[in-house]
Protein backbone atom coordinates (compact mmCIF):
# COMPACT_ATOMS: atom_id res chain seq x y z
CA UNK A 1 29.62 52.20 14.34
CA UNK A 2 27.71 55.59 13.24
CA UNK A 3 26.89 55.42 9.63
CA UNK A 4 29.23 58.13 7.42
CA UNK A 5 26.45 60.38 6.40
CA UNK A 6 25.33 62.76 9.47
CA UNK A 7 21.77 61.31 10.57
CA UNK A 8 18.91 63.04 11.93
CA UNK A 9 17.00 61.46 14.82
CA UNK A 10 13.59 62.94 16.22
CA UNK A 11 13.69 62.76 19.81
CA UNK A 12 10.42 62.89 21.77
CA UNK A 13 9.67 62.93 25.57
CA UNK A 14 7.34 65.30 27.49
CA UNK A 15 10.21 65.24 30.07
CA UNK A 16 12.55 68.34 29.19
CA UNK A 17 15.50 67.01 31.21
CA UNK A 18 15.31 63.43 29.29
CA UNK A 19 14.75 65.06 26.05
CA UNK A 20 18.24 67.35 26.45
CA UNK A 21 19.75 64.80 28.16
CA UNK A 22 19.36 62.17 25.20
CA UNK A 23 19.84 64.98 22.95
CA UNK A 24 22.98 66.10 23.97
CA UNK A 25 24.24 62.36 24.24
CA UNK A 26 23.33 61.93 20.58
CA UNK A 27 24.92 65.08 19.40
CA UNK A 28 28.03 64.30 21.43
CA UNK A 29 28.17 60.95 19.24
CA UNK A 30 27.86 62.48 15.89
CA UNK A 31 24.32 62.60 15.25
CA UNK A 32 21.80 65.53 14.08
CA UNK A 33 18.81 65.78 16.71
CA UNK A 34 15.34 67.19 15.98
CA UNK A 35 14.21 67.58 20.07
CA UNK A 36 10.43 68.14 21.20
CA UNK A 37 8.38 67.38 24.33
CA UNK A 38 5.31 67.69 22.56
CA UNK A 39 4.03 64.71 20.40
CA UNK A 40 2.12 66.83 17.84
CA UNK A 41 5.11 69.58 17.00
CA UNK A 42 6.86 66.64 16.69
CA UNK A 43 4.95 65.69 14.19
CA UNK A 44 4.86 68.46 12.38
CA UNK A 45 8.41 68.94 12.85
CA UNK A 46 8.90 65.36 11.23
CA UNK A 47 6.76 66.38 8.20
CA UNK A 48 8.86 69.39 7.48
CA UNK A 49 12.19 67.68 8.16
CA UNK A 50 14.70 64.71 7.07
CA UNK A 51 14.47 62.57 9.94
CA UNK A 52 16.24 58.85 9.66
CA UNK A 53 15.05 57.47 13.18
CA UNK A 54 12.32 58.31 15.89
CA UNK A 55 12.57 57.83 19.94
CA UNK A 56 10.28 58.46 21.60
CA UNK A 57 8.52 57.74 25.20
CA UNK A 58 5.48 55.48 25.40
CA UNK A 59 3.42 57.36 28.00
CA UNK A 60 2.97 60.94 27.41
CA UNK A 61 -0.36 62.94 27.56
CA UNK A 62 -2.80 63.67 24.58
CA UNK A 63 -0.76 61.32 22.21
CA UNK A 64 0.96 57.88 22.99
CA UNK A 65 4.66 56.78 21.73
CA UNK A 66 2.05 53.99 20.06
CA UNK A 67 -0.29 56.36 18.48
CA UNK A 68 2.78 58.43 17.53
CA UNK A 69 4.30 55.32 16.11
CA UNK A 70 0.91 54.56 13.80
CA UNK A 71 0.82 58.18 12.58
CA UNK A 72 4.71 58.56 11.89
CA UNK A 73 4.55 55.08 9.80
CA UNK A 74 1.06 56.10 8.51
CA UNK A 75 3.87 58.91 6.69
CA UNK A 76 6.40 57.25 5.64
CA UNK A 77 6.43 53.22 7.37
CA UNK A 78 10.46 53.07 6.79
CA UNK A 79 11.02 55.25 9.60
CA UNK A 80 12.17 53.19 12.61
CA UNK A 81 10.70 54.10 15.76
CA UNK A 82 12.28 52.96 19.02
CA UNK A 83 10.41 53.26 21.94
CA UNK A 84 11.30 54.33 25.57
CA UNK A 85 9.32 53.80 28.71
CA UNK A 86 10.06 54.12 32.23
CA UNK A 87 8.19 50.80 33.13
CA UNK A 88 9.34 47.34 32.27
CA UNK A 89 6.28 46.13 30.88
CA UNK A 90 6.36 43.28 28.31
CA UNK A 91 2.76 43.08 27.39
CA UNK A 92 3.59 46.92 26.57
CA UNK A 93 6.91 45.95 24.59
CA UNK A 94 4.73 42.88 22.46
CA UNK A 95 2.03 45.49 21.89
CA UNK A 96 5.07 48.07 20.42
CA UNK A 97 6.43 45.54 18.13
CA UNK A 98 2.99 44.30 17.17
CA UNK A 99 2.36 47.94 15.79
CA UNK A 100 5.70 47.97 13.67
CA UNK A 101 8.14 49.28 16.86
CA UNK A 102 12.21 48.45 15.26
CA UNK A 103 13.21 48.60 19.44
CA UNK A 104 11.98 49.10 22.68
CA UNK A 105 14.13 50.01 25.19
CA UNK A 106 13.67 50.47 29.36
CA UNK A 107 14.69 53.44 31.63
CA UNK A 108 16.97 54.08 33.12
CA UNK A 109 18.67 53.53 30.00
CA UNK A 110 22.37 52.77 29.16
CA UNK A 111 24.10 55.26 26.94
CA UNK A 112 25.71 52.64 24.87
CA UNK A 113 22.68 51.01 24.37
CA UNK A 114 20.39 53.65 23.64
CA UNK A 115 23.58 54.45 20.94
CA UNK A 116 22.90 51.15 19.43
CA UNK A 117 19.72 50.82 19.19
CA UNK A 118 19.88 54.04 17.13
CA UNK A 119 22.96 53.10 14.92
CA UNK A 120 20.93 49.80 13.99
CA UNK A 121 17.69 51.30 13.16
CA UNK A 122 19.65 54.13 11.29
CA UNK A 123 21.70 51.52 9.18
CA UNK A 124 18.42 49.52 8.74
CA UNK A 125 16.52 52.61 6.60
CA UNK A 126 19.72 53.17 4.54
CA UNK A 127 19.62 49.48 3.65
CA UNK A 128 15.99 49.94 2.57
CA UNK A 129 16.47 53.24 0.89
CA UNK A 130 19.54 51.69 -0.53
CA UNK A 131 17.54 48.67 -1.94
CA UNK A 132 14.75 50.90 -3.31
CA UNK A 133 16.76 53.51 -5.22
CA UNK A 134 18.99 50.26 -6.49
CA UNK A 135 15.36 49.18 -7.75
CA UNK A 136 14.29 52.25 -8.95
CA UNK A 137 17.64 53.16 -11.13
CA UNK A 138 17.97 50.13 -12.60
CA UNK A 139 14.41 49.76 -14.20
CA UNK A 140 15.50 53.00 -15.68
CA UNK A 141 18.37 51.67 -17.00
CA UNK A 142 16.88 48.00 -18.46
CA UNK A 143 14.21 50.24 -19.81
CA UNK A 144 16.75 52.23 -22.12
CA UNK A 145 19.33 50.12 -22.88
CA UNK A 146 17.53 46.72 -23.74
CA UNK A 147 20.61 45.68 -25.22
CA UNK A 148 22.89 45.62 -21.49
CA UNK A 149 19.99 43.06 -20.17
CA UNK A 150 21.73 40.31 -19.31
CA UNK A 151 24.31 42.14 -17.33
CA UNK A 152 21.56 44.03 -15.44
CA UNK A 153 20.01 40.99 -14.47
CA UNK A 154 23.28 39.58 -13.13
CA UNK A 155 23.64 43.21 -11.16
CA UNK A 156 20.38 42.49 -9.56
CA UNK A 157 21.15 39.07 -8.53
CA UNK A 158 24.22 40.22 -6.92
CA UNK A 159 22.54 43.50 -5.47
CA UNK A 160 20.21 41.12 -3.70
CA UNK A 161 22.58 38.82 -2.46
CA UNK A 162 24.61 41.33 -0.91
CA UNK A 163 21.58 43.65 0.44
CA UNK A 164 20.51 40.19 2.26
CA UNK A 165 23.89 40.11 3.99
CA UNK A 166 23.60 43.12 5.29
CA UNK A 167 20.51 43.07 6.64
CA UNK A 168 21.39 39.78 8.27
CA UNK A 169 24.39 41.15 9.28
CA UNK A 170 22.50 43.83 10.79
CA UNK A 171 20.16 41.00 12.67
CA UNK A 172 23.29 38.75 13.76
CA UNK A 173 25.30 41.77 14.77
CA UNK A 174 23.23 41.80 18.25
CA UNK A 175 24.28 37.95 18.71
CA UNK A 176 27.97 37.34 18.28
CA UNK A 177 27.33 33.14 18.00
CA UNK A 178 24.80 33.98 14.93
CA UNK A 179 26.99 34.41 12.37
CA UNK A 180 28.54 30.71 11.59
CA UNK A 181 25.17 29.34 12.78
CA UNK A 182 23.63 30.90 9.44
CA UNK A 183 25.80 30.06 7.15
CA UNK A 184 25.63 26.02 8.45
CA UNK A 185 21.96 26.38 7.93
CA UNK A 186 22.33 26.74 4.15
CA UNK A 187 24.87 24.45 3.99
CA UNK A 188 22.29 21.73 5.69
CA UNK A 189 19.24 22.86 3.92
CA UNK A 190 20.86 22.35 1.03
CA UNK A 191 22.47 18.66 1.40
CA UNK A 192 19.01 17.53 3.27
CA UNK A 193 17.38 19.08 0.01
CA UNK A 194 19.57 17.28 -2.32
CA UNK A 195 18.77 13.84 0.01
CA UNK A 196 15.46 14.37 -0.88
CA UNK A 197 15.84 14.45 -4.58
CA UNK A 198 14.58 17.86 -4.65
CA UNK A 199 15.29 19.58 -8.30
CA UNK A 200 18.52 21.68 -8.36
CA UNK A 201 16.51 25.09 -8.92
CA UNK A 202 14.66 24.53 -5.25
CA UNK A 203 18.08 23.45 -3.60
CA UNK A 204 20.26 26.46 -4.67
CA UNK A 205 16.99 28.35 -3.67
CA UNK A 206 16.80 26.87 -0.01
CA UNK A 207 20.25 27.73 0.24
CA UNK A 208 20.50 31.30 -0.66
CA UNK A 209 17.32 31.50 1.64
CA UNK A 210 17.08 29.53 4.39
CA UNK A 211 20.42 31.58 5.98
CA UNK A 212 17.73 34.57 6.38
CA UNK A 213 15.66 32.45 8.47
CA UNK A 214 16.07 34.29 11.95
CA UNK A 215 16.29 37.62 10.14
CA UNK A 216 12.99 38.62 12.06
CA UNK A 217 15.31 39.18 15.36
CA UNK A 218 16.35 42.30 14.43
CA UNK A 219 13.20 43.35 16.06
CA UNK A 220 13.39 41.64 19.53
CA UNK A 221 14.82 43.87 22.06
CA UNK A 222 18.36 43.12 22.95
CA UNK A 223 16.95 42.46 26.76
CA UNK A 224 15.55 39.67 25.52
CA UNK A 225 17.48 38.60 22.65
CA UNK A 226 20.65 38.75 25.05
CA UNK A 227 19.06 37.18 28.17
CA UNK A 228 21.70 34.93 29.98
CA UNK A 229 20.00 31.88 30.85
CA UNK A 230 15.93 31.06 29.95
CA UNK A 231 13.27 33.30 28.97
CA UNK A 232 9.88 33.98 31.37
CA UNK A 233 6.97 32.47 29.44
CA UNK A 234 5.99 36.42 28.80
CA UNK A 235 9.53 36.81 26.66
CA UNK A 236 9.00 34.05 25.03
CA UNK A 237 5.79 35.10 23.26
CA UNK A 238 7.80 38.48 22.34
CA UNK A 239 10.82 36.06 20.88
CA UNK A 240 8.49 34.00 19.09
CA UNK A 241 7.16 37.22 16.82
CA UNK A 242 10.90 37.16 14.83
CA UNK A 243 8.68 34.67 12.95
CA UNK A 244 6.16 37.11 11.75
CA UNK A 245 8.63 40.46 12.13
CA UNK A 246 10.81 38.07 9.21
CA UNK A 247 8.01 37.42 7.32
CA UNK A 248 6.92 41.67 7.37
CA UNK A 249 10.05 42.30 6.35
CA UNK A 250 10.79 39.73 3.49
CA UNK A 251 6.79 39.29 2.04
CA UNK A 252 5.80 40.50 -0.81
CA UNK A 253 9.25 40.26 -3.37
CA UNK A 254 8.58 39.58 -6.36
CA UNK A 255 11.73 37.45 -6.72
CA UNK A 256 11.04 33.72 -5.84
CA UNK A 257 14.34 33.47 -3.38
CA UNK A 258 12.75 35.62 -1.31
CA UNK A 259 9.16 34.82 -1.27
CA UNK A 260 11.15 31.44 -0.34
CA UNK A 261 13.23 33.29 2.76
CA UNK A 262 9.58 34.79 3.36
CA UNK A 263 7.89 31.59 4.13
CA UNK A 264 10.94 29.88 5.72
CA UNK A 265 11.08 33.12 8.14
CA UNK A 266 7.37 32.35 8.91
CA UNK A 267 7.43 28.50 8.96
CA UNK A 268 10.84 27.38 10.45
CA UNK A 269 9.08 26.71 14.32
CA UNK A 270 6.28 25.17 13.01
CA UNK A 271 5.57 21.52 13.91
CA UNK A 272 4.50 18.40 11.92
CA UNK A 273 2.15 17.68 14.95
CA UNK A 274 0.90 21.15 15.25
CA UNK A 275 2.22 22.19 17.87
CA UNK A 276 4.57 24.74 16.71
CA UNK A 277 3.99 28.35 16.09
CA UNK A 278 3.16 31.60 14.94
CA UNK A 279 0.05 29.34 13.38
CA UNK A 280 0.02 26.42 14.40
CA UNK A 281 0.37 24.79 11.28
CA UNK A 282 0.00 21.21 10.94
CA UNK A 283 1.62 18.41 8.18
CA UNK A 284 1.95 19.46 4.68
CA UNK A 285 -0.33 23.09 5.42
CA UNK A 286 3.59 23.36 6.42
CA UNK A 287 5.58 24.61 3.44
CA UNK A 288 8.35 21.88 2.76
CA UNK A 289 11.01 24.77 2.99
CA UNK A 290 9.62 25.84 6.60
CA UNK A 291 9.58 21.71 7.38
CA UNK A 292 13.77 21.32 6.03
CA UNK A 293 14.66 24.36 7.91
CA UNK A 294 12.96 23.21 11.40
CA UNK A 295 15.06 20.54 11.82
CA UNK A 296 18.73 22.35 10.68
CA UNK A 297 17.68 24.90 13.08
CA UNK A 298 16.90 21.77 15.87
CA UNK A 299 19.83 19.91 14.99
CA UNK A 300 22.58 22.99 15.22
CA UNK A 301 20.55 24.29 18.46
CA UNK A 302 21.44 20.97 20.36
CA UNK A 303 24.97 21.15 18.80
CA UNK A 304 25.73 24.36 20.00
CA UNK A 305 26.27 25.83 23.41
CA UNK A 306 23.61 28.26 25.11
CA UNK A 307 23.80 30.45 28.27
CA UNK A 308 20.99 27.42 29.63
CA UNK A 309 23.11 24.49 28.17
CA UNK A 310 26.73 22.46 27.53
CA UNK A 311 26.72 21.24 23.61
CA UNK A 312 25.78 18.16 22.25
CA UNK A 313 27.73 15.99 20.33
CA UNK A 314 27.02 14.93 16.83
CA UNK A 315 25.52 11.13 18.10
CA UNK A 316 23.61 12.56 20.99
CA UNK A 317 21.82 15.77 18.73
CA UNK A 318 20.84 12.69 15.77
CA UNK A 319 19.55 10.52 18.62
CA UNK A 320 17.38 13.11 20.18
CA UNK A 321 16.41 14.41 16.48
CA UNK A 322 15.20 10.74 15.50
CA UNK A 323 14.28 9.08 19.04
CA UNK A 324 13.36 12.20 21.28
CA UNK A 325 13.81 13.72 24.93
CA UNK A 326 10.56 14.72 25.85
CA UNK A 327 11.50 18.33 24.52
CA UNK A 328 12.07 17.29 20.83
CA UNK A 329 10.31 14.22 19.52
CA UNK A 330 10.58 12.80 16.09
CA UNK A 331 6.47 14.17 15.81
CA UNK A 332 7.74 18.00 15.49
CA UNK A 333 9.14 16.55 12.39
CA UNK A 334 7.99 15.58 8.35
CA UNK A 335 8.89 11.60 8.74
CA UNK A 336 10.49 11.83 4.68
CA UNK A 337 12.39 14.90 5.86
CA UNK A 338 13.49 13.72 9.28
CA UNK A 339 14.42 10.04 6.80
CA UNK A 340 16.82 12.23 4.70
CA UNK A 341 18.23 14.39 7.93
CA UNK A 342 19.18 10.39 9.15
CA UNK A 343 20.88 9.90 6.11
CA UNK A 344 22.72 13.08 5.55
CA UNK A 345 23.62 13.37 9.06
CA UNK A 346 27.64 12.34 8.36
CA UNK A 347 27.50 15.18 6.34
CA UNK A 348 25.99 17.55 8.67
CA UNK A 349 28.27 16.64 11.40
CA UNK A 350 31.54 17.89 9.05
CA UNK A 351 29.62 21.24 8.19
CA UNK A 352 29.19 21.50 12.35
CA UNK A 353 32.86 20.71 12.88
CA UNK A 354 34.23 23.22 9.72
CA UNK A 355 35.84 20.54 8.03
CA UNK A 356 34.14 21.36 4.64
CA UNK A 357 34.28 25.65 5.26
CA UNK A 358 31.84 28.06 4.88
């Protein structure tokens, strides 16, 4: 869907025919476009102007789509820049995402998705902007009327909540099976938490968080996001960087719930026995959130059907969680945490089936 508010998108291909081709497809579906076939009047031209989105082609003479990437985040790094290239190159596409890329898409393209790459990246900056300006008025606000604190605090709480739905709306959107899957992770975290004896502040927190966990796909490209059956080793290494996109785009809050979603966006794939990623972390150098999440993520992965796979049942996922298969051994897991999944597992099992809601 194409935001309300008319956006402006910088378009940028040393190929005239591509860049009126793409412009007039943009124009035709609502949108403002800023064309140029030069990489440095685009620049200038992005300076001078209200742009909301870039796209742009990797390979062009003098400047690069990657160089033009750096130097049009180096401005202002909320811009999303998509990138177009007429080679299917992965090591190019993990290089692009590795520099702060928010797509990457391959021509030929497809109109539609070339349109929704754009509509996500525009909604994306809104929900930033959005965010920051929330941030911005209501320290104003607090800071004159001292007396209306406690309901500003409660606006802020809910401002959050509901500015983390949309951006994992905006991340589940591209995957239509994501969006009960999230919710049951909370619902887990939560009751493996409370099996734990963990105090009531870190299980609400774990809750409210640990839905956010995958929120670091909204920067895989939907050809490998979407893939029907198993990714190439090559696409794996570009799905396994949600891990660090997540943890970009969550760090640094200065509310604990999301320096929590942070680290469980980081963490959630690493292994008790090392052997998980981005780091390679190893026991307790794991954050206990990031070891809780690993195996609600496990357990509702072998529950639920994939492109590559029939679904498990409830006995078969527990006795592969706690006894292994060769792919998932009890190892990847924190023995205490793995102890409580065992005993919460009943529970689990009714979250999976929707007897207790969402």
């Amino acid at each position: 869907m194409i935001p309300d508010k008319a956006a402006t998108v910088l378009v940028v291909d040393n190929d005239a025919y591509i860049v009126e081709a793409i412009s007039s497809l943009l124009t035709e579906k609502g949108f403002s476009v800023i064309a140029s076939t030069d990489p440095e009047n685009a620049l200038s031209k992005f300076r001078n102007g209200s742009v909301d989105a870039v796209l742009t082609d990797i390979i062009m003479p003098a400047v690069s789509g990657i160089e033009l990437l750096e130097r049009v985040h180096a401005f202002d790094p909320d811009i999303p820049v998509i990138l177009m290239t007429a080679h299917a190159d992965l090591d190019t596409a993990v290089e692009a995402i590795k520099r702060g890329a928010f797509d990457f898409i391959v021509k030929p393209y497809r109109s539609v998705q070339l349109v929704h790459s754009i509509e996500k990246a525009i909604t994306y900056k809104r929900l930033l902007h959005m965010e920051r300006d929330y941030k911005k008025s209501l320290e104003e606000t607090v800071s004159v009327r001292t007396k209306e604190l406690a309901s500003a605090l409660t606006m802020v709480s809910n401002f959050s909540n509901e500015i983390i739905q949309r951006l994992t709306t905006v991340a589940e959107s591209r995957d239509t099976e994501m969006g009960a899957h999230i919710f049951r992770i909370g619902r887990y975290a939560s009751k493996i938490a409370e099996t734990m004896g963990m105090p009531q502040d870190f299980i609400d927190t774990i809750a409210f968080a640990s839905p956010m966990h995958d929120i670091g796909k909204i920067g895989i490209p939907d050809s490998i996001l979407l893939k029907e059956g198993r990714l190439s080793s090559e696409e794996f290494d570009v799905m396994k960087t949600h891990t660090s996109i997540g943890d970009n785009i969550l760090a640094g809050s200065s509310y604990p719930n999301i320096r929590m979603a942070a680290s469980i966006a980081l963490s959630h794939h690493e292994r008790f026995d090392g052997s998980g990623y981005p780091k390679g972390l190893k026991a307790k150098d794991i954050p206990i959130e990031g070891r809780i999440v690993i195996i609600c993520d496990q357990y509702d992965a072998l529950r639920s059907k994939r492109p590559y796979k029939s679904p498990l049942g409830h006995k078969d996922a527990v006795k592969i969680m706690t006894e292994g298969d060769g792919r998932t051994m009890p190892s990847h897991f924190d023995a205490d945490v793995l102890d409580a999944f065992r005993k919460a597992a009943p529970y689990l099992d009714e979250i999976f089936s929707g007897s207790l809601g969402f």
